[in-house]
N, C-alpha and C. Protein backbone atom coordinates (compact mmCIF):
# COMPACT_ATOMS: atom_id res chain seq x y z
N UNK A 1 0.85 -1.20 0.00
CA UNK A 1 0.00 0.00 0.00
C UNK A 1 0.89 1.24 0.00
N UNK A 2 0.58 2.18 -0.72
CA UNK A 2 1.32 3.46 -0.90
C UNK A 2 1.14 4.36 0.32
N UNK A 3 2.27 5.15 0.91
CA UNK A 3 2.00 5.81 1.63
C UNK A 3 0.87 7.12 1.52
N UNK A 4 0.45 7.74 2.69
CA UNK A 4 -0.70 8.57 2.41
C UNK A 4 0.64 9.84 2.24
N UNK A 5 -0.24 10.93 0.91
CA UNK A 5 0.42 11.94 -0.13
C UNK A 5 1.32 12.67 1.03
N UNK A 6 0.42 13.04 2.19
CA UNK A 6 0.66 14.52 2.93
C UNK A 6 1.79 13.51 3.32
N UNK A 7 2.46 12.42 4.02
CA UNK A 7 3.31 11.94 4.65
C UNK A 7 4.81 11.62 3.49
N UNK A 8 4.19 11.92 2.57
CA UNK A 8 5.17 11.28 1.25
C UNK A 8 5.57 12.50 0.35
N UNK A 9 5.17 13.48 0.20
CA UNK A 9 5.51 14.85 0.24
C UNK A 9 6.36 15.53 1.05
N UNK A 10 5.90 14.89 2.49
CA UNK A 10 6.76 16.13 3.60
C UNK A 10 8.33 15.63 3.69
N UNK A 11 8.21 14.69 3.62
CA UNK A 11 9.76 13.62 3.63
C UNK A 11 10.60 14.90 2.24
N UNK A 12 10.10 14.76 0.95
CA UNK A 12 11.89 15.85 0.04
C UNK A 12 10.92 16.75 0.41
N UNK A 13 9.77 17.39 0.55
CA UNK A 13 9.20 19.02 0.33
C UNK A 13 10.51 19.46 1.90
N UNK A 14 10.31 18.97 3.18
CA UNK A 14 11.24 19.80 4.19
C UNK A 14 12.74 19.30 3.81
N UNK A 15 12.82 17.97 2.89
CA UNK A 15 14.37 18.04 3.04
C UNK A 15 15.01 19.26 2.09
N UNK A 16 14.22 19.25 1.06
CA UNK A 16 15.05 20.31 -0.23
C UNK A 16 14.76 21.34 0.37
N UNK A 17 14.00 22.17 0.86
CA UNK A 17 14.04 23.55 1.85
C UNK A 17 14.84 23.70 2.63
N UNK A 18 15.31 22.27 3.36
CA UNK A 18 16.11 22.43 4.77
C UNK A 18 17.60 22.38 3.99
N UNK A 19 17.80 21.65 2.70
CA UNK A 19 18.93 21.96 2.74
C UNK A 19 19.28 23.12 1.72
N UNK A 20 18.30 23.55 1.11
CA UNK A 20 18.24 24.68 0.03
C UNK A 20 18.48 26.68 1.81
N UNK A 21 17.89 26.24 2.14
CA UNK A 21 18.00 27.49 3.53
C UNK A 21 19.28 27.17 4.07
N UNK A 22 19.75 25.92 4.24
CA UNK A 22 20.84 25.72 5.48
C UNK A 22 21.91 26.24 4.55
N UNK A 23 22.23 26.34 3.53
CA UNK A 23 23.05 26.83 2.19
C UNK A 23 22.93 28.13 1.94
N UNK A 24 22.00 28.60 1.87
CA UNK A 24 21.51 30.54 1.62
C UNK A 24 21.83 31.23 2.66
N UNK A 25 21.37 30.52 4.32
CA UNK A 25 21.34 30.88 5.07
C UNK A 25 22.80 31.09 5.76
N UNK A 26 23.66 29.98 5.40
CA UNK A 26 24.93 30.23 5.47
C UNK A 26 25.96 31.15 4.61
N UNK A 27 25.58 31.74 3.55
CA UNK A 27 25.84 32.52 2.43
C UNK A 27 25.40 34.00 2.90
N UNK A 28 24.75 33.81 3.58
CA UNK A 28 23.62 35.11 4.11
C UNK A 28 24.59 35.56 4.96
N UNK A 29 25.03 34.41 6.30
CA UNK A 29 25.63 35.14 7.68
C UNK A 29 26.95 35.19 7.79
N UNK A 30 27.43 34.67 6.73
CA UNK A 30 29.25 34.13 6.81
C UNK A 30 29.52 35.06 5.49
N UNK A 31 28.93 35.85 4.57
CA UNK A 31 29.28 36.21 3.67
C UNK A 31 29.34 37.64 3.55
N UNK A 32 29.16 38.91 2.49
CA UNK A 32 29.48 39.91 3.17
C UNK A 32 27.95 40.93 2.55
N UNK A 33 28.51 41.87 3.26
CA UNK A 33 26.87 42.43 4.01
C UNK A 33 26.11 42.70 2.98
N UNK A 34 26.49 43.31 1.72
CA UNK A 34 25.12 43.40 0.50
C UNK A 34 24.78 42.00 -0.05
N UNK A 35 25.50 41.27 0.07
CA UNK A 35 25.00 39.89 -0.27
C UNK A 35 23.76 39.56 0.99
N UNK A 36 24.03 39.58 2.26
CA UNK A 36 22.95 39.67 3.09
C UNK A 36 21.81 39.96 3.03
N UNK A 37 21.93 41.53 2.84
CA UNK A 37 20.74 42.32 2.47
C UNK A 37 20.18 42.13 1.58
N UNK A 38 20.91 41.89 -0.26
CA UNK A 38 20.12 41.63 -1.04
C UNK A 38 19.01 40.10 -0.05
N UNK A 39 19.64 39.11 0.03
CA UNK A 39 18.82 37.74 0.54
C UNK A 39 18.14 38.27 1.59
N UNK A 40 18.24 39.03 2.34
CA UNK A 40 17.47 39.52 3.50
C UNK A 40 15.73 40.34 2.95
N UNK A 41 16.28 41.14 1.82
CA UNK A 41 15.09 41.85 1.29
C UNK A 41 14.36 40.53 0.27
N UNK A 42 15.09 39.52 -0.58
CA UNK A 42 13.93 38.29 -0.88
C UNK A 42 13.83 37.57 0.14
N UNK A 43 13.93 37.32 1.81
CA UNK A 43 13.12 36.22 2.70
C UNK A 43 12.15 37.23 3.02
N UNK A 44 12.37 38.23 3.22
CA UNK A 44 11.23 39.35 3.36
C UNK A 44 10.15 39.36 2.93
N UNK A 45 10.47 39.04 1.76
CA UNK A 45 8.98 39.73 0.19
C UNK A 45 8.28 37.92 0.08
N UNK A 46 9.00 37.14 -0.02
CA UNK A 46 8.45 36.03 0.20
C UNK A 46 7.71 35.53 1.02
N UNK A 47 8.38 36.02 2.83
CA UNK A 47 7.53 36.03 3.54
C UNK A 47 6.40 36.72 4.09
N UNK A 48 6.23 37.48 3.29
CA UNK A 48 5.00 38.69 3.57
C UNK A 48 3.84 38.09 3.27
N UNK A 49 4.02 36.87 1.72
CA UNK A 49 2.83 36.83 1.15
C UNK A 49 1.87 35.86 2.09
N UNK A 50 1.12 36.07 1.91
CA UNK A 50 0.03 35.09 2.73
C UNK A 50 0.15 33.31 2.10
N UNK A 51 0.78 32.54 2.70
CA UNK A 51 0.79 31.41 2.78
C UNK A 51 0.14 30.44 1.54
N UNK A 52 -1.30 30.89 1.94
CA UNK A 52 -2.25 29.84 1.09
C UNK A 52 -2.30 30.47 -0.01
N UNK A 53 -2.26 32.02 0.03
CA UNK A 53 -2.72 32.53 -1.43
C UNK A 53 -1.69 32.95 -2.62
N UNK A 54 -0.32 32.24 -1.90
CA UNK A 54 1.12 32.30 -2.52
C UNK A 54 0.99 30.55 -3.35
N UNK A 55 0.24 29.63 -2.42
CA UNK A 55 0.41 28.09 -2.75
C UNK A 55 -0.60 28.60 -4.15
N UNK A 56 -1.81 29.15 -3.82
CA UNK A 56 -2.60 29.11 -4.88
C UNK A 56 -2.25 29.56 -6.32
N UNK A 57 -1.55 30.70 -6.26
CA UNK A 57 -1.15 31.38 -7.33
C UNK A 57 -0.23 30.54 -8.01
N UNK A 58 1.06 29.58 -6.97
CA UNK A 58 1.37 28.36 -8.03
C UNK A 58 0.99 27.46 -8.78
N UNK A 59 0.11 27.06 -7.99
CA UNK A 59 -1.18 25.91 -8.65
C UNK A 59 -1.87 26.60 -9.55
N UNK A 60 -2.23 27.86 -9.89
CA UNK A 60 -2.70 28.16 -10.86
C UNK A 60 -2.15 28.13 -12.18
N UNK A 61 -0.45 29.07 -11.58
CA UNK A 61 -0.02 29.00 -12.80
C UNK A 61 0.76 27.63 -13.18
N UNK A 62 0.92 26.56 -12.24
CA UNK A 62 1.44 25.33 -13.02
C UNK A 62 0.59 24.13 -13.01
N UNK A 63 -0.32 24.33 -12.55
CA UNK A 63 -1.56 23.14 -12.56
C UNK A 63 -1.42 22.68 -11.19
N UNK A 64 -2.64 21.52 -10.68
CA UNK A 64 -2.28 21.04 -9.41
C UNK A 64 -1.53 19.53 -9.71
N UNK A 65 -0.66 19.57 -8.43
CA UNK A 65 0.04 18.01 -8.80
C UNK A 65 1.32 17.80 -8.02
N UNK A 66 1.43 16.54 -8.02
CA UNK A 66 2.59 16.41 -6.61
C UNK A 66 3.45 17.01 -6.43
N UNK A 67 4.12 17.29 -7.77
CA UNK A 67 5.41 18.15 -7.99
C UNK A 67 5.28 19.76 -7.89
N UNK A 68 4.01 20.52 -8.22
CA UNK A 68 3.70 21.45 -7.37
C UNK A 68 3.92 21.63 -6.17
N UNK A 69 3.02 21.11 -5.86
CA UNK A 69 3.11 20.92 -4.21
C UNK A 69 4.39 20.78 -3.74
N UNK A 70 5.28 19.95 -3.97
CA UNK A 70 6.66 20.41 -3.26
C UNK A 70 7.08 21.10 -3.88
N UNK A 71 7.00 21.96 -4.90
CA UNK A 71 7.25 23.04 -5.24
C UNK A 71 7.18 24.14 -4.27
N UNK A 72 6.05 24.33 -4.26
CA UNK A 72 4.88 24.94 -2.97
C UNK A 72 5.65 25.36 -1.66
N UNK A 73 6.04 24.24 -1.03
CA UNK A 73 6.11 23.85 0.20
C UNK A 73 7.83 24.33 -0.13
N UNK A 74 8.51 23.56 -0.81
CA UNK A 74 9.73 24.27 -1.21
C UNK A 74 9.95 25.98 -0.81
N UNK A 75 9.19 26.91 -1.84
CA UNK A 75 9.36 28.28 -1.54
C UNK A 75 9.15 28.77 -0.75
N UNK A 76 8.08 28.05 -0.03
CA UNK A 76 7.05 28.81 0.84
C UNK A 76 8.58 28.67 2.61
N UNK A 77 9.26 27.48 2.62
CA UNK A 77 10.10 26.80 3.40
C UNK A 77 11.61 27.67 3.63
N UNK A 78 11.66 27.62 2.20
CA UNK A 78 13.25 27.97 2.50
C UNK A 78 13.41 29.37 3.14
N UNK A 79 12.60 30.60 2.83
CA UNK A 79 12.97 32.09 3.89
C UNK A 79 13.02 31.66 5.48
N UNK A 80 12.00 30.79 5.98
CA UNK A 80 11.89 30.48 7.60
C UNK A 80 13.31 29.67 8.08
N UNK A 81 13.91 28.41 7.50
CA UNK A 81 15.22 27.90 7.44
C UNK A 81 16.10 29.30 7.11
N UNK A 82 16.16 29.63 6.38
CA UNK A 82 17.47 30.71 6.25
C UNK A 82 17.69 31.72 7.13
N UNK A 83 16.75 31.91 7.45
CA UNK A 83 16.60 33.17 8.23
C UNK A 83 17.12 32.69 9.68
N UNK A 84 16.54 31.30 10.18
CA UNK A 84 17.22 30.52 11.21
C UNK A 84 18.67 30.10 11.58
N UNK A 85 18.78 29.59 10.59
CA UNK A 85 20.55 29.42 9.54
C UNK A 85 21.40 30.57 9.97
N UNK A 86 20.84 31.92 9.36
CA UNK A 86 21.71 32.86 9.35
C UNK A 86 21.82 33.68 10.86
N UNK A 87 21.04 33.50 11.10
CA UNK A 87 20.87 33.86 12.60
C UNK A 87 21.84 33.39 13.23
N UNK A 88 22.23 32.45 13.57
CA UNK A 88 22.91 31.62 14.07
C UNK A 88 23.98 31.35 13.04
N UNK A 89 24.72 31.66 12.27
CA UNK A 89 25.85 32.14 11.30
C UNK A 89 26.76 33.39 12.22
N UNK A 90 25.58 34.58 12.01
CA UNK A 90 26.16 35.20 12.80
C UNK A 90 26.54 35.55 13.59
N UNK A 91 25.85 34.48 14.83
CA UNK A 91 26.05 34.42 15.86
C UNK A 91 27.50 33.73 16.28
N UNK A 92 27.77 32.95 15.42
CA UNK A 92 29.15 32.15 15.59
C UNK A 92 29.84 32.75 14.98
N UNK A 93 30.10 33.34 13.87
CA UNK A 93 31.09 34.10 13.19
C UNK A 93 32.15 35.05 14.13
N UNK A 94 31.65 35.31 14.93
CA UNK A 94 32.30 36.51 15.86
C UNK A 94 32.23 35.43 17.01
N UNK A 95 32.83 34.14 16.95
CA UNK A 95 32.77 33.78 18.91
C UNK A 95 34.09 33.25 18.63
N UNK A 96 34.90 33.00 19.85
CA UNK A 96 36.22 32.52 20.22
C UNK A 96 36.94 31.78 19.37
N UNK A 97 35.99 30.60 19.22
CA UNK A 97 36.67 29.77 18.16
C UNK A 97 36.83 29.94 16.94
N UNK A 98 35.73 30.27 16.12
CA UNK A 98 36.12 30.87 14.58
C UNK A 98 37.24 31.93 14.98
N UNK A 99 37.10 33.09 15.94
CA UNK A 99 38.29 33.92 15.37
C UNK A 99 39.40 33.25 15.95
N UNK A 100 39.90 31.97 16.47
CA UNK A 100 41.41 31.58 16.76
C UNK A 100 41.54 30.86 15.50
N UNK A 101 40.28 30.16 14.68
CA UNK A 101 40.47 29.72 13.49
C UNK A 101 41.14 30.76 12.18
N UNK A 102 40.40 31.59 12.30
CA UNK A 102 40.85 32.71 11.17
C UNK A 102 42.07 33.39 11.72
N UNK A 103 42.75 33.11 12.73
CA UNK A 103 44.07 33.76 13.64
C UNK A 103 44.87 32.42 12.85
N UNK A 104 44.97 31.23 12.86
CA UNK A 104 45.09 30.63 12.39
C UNK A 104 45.51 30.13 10.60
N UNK A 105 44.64 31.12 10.35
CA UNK A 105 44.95 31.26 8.65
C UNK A 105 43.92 30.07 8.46
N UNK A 106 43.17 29.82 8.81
CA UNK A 106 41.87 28.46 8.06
C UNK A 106 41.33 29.18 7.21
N UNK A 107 40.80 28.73 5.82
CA UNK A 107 40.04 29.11 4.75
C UNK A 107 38.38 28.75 5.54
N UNK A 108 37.90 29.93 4.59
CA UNK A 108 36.69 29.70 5.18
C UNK A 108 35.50 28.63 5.08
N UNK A 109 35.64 27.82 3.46
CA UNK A 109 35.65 26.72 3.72
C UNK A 109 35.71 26.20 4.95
N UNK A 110 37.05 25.87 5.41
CA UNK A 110 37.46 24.89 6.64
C UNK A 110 36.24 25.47 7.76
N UNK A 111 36.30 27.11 7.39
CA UNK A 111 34.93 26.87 9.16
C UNK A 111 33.61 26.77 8.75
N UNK A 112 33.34 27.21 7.72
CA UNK A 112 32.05 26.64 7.38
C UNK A 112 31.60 25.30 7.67
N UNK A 113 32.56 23.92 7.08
CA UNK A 113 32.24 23.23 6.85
C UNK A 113 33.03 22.16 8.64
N UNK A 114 33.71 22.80 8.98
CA UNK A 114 33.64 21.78 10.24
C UNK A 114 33.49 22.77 11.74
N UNK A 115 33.07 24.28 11.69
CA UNK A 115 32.78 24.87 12.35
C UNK A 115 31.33 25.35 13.09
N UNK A 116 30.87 26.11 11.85
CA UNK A 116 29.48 26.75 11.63
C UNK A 116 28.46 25.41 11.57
N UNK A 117 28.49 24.53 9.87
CA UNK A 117 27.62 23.46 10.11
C UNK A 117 26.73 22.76 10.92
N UNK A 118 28.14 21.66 11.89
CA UNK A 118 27.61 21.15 12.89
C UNK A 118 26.70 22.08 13.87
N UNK A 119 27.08 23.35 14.00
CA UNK A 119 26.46 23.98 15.25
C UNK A 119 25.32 24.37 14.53
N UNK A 120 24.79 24.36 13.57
CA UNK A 120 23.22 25.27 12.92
C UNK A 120 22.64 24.13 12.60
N UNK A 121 23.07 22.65 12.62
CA UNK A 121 22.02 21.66 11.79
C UNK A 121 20.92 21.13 13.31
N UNK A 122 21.93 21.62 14.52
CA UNK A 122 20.41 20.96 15.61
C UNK A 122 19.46 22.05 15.62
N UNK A 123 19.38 23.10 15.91
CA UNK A 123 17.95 23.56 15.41
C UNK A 123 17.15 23.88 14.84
N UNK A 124 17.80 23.42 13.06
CA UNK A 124 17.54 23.26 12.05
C UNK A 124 16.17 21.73 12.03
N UNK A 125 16.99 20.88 12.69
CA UNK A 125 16.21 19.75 12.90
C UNK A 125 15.43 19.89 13.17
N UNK A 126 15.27 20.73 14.77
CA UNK A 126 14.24 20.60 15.62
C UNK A 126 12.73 21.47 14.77
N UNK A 127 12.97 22.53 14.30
CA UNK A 127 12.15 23.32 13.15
C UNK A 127 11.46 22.28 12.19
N UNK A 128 12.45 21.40 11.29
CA UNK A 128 12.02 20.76 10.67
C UNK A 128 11.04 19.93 10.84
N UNK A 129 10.88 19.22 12.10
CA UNK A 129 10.30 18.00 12.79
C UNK A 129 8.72 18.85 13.15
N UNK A 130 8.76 20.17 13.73
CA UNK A 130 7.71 20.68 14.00
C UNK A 130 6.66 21.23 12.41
N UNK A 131 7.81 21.52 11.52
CA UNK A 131 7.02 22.44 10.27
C UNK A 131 6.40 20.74 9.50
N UNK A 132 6.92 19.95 9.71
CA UNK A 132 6.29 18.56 9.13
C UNK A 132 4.85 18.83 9.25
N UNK A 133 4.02 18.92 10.62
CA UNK A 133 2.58 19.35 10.43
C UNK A 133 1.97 20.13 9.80
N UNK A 134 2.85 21.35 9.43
CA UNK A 134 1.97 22.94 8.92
C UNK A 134 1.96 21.81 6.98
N UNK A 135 3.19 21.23 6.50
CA UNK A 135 3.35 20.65 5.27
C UNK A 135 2.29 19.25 5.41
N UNK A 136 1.52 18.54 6.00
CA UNK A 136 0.37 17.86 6.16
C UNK A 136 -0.72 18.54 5.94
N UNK A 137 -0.92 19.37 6.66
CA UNK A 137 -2.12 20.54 6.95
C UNK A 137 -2.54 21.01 5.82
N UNK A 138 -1.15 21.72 5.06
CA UNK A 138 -1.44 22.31 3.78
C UNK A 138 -1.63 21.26 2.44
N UNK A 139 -0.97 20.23 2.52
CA UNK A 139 -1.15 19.01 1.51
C UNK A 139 -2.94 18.84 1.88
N UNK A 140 -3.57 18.33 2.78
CA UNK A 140 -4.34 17.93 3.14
C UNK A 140 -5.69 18.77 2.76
N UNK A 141 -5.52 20.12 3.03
CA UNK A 141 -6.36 21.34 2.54
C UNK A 141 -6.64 21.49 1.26
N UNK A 142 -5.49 21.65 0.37
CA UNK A 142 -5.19 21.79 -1.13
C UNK A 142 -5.82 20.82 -1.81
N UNK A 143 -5.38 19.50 -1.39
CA UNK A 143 -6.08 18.08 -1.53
C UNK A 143 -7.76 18.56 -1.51
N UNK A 144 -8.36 18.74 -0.04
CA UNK A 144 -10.03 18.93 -0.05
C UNK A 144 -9.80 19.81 -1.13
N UNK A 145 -9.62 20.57 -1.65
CA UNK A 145 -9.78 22.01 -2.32
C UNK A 145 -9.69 21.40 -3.63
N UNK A 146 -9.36 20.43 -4.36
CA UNK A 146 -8.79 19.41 -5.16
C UNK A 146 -7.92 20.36 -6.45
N UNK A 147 -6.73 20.79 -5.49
CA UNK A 147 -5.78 21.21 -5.93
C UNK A 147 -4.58 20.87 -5.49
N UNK A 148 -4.56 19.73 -4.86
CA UNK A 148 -3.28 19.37 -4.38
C UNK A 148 -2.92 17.96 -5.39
N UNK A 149 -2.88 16.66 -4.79
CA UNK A 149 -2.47 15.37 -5.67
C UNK A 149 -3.73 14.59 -6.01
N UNK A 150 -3.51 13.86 -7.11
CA UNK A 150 -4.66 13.64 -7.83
C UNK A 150 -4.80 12.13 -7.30
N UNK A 151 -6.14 11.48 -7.91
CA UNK A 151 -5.90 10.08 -7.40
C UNK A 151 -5.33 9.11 -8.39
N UNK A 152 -5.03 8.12 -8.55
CA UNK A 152 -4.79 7.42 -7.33
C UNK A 152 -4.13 7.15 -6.34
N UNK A 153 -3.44 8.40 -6.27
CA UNK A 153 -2.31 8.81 -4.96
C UNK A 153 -3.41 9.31 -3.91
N UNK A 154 -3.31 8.19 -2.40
CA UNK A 154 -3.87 8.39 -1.67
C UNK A 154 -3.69 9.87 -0.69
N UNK A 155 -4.62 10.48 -0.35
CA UNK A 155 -4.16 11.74 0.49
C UNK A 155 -5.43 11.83 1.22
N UNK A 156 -5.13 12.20 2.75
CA UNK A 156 -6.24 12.26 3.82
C UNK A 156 -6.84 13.53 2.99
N UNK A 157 -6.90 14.60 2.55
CA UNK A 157 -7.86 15.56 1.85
C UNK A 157 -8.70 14.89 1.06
N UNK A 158 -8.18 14.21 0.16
CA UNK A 158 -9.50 13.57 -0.89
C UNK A 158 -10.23 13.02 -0.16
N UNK A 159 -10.11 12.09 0.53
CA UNK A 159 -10.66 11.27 1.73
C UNK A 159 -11.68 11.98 2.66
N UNK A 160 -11.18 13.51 2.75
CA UNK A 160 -12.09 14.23 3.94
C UNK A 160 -12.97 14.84 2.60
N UNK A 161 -12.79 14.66 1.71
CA UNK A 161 -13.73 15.87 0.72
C UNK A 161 -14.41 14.40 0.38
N UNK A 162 -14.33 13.28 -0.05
CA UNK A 162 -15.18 12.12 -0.39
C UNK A 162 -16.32 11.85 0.91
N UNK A 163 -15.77 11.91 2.18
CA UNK A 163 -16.71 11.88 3.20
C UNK A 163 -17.43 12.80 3.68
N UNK A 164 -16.90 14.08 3.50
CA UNK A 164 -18.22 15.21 3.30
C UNK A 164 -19.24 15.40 2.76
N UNK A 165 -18.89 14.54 1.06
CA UNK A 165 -20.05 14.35 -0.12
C UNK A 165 -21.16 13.52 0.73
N UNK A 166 -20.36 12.33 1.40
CA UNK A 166 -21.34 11.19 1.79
C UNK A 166 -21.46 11.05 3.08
N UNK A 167 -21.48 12.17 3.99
CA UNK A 167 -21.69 12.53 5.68
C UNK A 167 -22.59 11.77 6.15
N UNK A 168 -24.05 11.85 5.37
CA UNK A 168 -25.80 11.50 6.04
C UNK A 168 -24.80 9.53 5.52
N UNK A 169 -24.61 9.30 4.73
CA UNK A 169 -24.29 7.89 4.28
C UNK A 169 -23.41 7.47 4.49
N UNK A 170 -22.53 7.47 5.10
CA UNK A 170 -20.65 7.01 5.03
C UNK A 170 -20.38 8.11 5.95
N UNK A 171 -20.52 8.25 7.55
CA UNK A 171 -19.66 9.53 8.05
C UNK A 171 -18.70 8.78 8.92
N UNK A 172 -17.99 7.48 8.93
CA UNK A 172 -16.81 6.91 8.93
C UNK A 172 -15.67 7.39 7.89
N UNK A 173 -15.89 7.59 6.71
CA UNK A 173 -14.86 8.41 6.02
C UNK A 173 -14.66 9.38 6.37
N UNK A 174 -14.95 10.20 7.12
CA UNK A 174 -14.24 11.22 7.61
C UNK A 174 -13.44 11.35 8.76
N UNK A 175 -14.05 10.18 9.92
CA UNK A 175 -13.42 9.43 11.28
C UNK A 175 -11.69 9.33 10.47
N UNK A 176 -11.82 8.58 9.27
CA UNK A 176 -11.09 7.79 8.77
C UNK A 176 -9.79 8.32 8.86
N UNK A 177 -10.27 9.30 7.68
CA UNK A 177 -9.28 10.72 8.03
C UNK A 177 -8.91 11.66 8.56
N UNK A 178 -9.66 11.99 9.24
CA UNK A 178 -9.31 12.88 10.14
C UNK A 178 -8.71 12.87 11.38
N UNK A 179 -9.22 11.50 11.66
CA UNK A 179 -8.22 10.40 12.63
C UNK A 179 -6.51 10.28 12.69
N UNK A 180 -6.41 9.80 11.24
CA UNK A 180 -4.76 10.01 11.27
C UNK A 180 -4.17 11.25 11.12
N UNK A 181 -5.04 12.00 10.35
CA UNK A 181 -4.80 13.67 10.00
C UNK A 181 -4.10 14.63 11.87
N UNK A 182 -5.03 13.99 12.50
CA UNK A 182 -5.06 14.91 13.55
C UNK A 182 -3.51 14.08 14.49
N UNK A 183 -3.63 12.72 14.79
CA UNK A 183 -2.34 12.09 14.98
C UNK A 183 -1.45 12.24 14.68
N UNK A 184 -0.79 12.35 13.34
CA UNK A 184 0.05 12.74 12.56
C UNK A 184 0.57 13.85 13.10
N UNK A 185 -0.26 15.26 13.05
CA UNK A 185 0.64 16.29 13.52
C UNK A 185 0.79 16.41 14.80
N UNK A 186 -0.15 15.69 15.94
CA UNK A 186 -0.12 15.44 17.29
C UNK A 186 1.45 14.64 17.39
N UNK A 187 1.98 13.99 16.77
CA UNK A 187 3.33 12.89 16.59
C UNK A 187 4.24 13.79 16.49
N UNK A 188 4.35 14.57 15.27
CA UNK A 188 5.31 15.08 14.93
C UNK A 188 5.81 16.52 15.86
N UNK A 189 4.75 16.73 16.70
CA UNK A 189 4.69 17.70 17.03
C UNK A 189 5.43 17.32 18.35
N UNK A 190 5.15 16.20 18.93
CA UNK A 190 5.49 15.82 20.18
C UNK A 190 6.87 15.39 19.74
N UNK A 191 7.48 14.98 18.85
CA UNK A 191 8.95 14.89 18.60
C UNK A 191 9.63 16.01 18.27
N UNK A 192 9.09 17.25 17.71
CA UNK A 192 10.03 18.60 17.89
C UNK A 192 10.37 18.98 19.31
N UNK A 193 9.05 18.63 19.82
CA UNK A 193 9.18 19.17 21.01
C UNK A 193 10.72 18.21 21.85
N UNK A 194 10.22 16.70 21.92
CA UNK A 194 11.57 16.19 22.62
C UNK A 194 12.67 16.28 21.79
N UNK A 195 12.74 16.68 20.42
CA UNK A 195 14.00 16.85 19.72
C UNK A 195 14.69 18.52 20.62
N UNK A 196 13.60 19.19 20.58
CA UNK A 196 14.13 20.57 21.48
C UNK A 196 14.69 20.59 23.10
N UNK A 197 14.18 19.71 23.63
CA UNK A 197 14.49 18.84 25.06
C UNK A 197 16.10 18.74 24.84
N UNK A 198 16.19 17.47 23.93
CA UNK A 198 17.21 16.76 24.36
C UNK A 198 18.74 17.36 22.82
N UNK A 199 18.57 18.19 22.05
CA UNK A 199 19.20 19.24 21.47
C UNK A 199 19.92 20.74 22.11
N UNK A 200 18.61 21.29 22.71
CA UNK A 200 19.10 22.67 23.24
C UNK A 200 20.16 22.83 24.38
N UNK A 201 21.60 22.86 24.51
CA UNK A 201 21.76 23.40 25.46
C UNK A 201 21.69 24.00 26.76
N UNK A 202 20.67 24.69 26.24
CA UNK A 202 20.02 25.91 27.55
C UNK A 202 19.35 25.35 28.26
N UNK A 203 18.05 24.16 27.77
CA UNK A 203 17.52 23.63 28.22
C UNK A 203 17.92 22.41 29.19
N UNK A 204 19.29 21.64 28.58
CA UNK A 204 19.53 20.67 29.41
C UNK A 204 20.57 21.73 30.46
N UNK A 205 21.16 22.55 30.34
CA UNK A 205 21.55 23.42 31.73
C UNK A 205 20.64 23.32 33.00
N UNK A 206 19.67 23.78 32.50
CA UNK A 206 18.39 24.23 33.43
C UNK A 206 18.16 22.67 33.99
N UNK A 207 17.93 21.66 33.13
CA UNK A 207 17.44 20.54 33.87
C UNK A 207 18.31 19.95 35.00
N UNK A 208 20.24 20.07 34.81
CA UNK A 208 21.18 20.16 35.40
C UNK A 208 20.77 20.59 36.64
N UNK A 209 20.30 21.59 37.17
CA UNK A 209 20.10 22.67 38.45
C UNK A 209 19.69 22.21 39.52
């Protein structure tokens, strides 16, 4: 049996964002300041637009269909990662160790890639694990709206828009779906959360006390 769409989507739609931002976002905070700003003024304008009515305007202009949709989820993804990314770029750029590295003569390469990295991919994760629901939610919506994936690719939206038709006759199809619909992000949600537990620093300090 094929996995359901919203769960089979979110798997490359957050990986190609997460690693398309963790890349910009590092370009953004390690790089030099009009390069910033230019990327600073597009996470801006991207993120202004309203969510659903940014997904829609893709689906209009490229039809609805799986590859949309992580399209979708793609653009809509990568300003929130980068912006996270870079945050935390610059936050390390200026701490002890990069500058004994660059005292050092290391190419920047060398701190990017065994400096900066490691330290921006844990709360990169933890983001990721939580935005998994909002990329269900919206598969799932688009889907009822029947602009998301077509059939015979299973998706809890078709499923909730087939059991709406047939509520007075069949209102188990909607149990059906809406059942795992609501689990699903109840799951994922409860693993950002212990991914943020047992990741953050600050947090395991405090539990230390």
């Amino acid at each position: 049996m094929r996995a359901a769409a919203p769960l089979a989507l979110a798997r490359p739609a957050t990986g190609v964002a997460a690693i398309c931002g963790l890349l910009v976002g590092v370009v953004a905070g390690f790089g030099p300041r009009w390069l910033d700003s230019i990327l600073g003024l597009l996470f801006d304008s991207v993120s202004s637009l309203p969510m659903i009515m940014f997904a829609l305007a893709v689906i209009t202009v490229l039809g609805p269909g799986t590859a949309t949709l992580i399209l979708v989820i793609v653009l809509i993804s990568i300003p929130g990662y980068a912006r996270l990314i870079r945050a935390r770029t610059l936050t390390l750029k200026n701490s002890d160790f990069v500058m004994a590295e660059r005292s050092l003569g290391a190419s920047p390469a060398r701190i990017i890639l065994v400096h900066l990295l490691p330290n921006v991919v844990g709360p990169l994760v933890i983001v990721l694990s939580m935005d998994i629901p909002v990329v269900i939610m919206l598969e799932a919506g688009l889907s009822y709206l029947n602009l998301g994936v077509r059939p015979p690719t299973a998706s809890w939206g078709n499923i909730l828009y087939d059991g709406y038709t047939a509520l007075r006759s069949t209102p188990t199809l909607v149990i059906s779906a809406g059942a795992p619909l609501v689990l699903a992000t109840l799951g994922f949600t409860f693993l950002g959360e212990g991914l943020r537990d047992a990741l953050d620093p600050k947090l395991q300090l405090r539990s230390l006390r």
